[in-house]
Protein backbone atom coordinates (compact mmCIF):
# COMPACT_ATOMS: atom_id res chain seq x y z
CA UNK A 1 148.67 119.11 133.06
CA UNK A 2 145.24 117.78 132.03
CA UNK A 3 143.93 121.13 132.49
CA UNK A 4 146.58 122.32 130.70
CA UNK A 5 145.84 120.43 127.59
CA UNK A 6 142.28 120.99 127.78
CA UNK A 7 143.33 124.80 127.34
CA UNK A 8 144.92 124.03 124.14
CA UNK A 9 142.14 122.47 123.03
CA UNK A 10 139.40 124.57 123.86
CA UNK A 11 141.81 127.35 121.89
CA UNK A 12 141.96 125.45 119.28
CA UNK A 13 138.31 125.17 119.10
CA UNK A 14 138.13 128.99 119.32
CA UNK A 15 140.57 130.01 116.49
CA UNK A 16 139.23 127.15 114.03
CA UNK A 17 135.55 128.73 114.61
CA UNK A 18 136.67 132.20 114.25
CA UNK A 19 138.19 130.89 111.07
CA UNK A 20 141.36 130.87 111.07
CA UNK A 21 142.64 129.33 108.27
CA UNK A 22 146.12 128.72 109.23
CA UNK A 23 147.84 125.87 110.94
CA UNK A 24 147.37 127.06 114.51
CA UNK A 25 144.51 125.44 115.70
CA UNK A 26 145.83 122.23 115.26
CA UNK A 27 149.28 122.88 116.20
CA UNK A 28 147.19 123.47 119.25
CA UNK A 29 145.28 119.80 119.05
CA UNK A 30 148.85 118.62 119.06
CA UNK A 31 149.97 120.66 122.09
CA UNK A 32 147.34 119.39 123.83
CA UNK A 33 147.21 115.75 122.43
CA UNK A 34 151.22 115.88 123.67
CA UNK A 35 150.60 116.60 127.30
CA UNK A 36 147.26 114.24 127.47
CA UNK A 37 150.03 111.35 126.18
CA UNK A 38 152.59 112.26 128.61
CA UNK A 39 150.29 112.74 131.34
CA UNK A 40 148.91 108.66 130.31
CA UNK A 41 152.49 107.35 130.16
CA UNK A 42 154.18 108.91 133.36
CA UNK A 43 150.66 108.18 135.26
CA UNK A 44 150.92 104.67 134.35
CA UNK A 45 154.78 104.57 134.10
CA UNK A 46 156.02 106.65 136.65
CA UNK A 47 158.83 107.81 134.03
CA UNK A 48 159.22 111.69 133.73
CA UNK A 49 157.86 111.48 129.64
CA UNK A 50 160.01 113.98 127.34
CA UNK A 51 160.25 115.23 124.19
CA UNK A 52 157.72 115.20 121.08
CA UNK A 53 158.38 111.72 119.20
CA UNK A 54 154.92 110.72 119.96
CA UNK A 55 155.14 107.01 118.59
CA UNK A 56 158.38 106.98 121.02
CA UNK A 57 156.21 108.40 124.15
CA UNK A 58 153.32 105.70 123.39
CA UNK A 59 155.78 102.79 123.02
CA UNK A 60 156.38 103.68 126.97
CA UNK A 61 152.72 102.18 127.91
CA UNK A 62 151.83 99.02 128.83
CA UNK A 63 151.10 96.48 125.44
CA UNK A 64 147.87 96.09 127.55
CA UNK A 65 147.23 99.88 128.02
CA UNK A 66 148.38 100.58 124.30
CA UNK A 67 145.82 97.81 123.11
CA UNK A 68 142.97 99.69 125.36
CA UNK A 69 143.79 103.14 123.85
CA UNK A 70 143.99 101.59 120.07
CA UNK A 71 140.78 99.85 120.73
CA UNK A 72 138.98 102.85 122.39
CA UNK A 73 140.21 104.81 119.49
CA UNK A 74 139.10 102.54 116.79
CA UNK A 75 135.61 102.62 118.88
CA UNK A 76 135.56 106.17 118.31
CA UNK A 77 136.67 106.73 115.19
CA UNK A 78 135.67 103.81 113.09
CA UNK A 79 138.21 101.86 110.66
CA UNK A 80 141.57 103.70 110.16
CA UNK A 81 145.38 104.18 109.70
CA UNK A 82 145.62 103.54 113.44
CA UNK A 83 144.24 100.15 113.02
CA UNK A 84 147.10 99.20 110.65
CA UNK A 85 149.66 101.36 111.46
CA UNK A 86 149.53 103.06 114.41
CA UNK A 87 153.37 103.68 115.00
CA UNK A 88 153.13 105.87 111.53
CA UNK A 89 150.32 107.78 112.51
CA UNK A 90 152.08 108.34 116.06
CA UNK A 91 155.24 109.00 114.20
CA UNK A 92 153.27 111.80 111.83
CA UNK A 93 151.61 113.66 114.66
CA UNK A 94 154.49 114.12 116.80
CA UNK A 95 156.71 115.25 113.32
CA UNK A 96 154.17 117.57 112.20
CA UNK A 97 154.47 119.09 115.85
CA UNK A 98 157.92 119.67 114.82
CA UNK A 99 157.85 120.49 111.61
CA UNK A 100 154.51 122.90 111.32
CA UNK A 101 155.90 125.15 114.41
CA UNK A 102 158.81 126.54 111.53
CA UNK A 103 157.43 126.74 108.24
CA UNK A 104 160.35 128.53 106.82
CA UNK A 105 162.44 125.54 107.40
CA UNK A 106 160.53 123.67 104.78
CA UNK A 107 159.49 126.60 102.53
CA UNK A 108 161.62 129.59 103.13
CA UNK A 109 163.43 129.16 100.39
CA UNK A 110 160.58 129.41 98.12
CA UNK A 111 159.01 132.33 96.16
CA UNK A 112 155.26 133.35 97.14
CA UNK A 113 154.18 131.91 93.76
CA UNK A 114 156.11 128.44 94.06
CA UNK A 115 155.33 128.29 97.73
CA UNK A 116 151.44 128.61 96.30
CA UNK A 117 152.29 125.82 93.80
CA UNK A 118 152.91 123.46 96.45
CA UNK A 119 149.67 122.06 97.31
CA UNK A 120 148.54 122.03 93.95
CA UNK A 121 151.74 120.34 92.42
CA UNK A 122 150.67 117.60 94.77
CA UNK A 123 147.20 116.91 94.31
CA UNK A 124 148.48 117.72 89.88
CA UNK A 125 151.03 114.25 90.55
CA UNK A 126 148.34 112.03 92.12
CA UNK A 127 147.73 113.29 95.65
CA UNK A 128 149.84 109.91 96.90
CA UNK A 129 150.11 110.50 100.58
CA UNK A 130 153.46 108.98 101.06
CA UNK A 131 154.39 111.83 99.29
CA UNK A 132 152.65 114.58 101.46
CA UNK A 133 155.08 116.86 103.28
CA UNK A 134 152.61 116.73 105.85
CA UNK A 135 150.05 114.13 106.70
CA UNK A 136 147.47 115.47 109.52
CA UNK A 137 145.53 112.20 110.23
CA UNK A 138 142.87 114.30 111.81
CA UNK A 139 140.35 111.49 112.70
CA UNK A 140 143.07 109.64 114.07
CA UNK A 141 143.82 112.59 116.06
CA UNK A 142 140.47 112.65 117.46
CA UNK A 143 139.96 109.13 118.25
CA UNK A 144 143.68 109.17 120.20
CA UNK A 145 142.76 112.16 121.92
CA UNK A 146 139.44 110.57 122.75
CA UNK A 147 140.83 107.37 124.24
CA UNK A 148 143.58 109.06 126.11
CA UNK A 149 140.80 110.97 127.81
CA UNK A 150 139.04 108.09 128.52
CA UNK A 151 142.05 105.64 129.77
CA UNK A 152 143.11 109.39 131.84
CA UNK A 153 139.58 108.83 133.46
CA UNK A 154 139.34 112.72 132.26
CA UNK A 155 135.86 112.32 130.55
């Protein structure tokens, strides 16, 4: 499976640097960053790790081997959300897995031209991020991904 996520990942790579401007490359990340977590939890677990509640699958490990992933992360990455609020970030990334995959659940029922208005409407009422449909945490994502790696002796 760590193979198998480094796939994703190197796709990822690929699409984002033939630019693709859509939300596949990191749908991909996530993919990847999914089976790196389960392959941490049911390596030092044993359980068989399901489904895509990421803050859920973390919560499995250790409070030691969470602590060494946090801290490996915040190495990485410098100061961030997973510093304060890691569940939330967790929580995020495995909902935007969800979520991203079906864009029609959360948009379908808008016109082109309001469906265009969205992003702008957003950043027009303040930009708050609690009220984001979507919040990507993309350094967060990196830093996780890198510790995993790391605590996975994969690097």
């Amino acid at each position: 499976m760590l193979q198998e996520s480094e796939k994703r990942y190197v796709s990822a790579e690929l699409l984002a640097a033939a630019g693709d401007s859509s939300n596949s490359p990191y749908l991909l990340q996530l993919v990847g960053f999914e089976l790196l977590l389960k392959v941490v939890v049911e390596q030092f677990t044993q359980a068989v790790a399901h489904g895509h509640k990421y803050h859920d699958l973390f919560a499995l490990l250790s409070p030691q081997h969470q602590a060494d992933v946090l801290r490996i992360a915040g190495e990485r990455i410098g100061p961030s959300a997973l510093a304060t609020d890691h569940v939330g970030v967790l929580a995020d990334l495995g909902s935007n897995f969800v979520k991203l995959r079906y864009p029609h659940e959360k948009y379908g029922h808008l016109t082109p031209q309001e469906y265009a208005h969205v992003g702008p409407a957003w950043v027009a009422a303040g930009a708050k991020l609690e009220h984001a449909d979507f919040r990507y945490h993309p350094e967060e994502l990196l830093g996780l991904t890198y510790a995993l790696r790391q605590v996975a002796n994969v690097c």
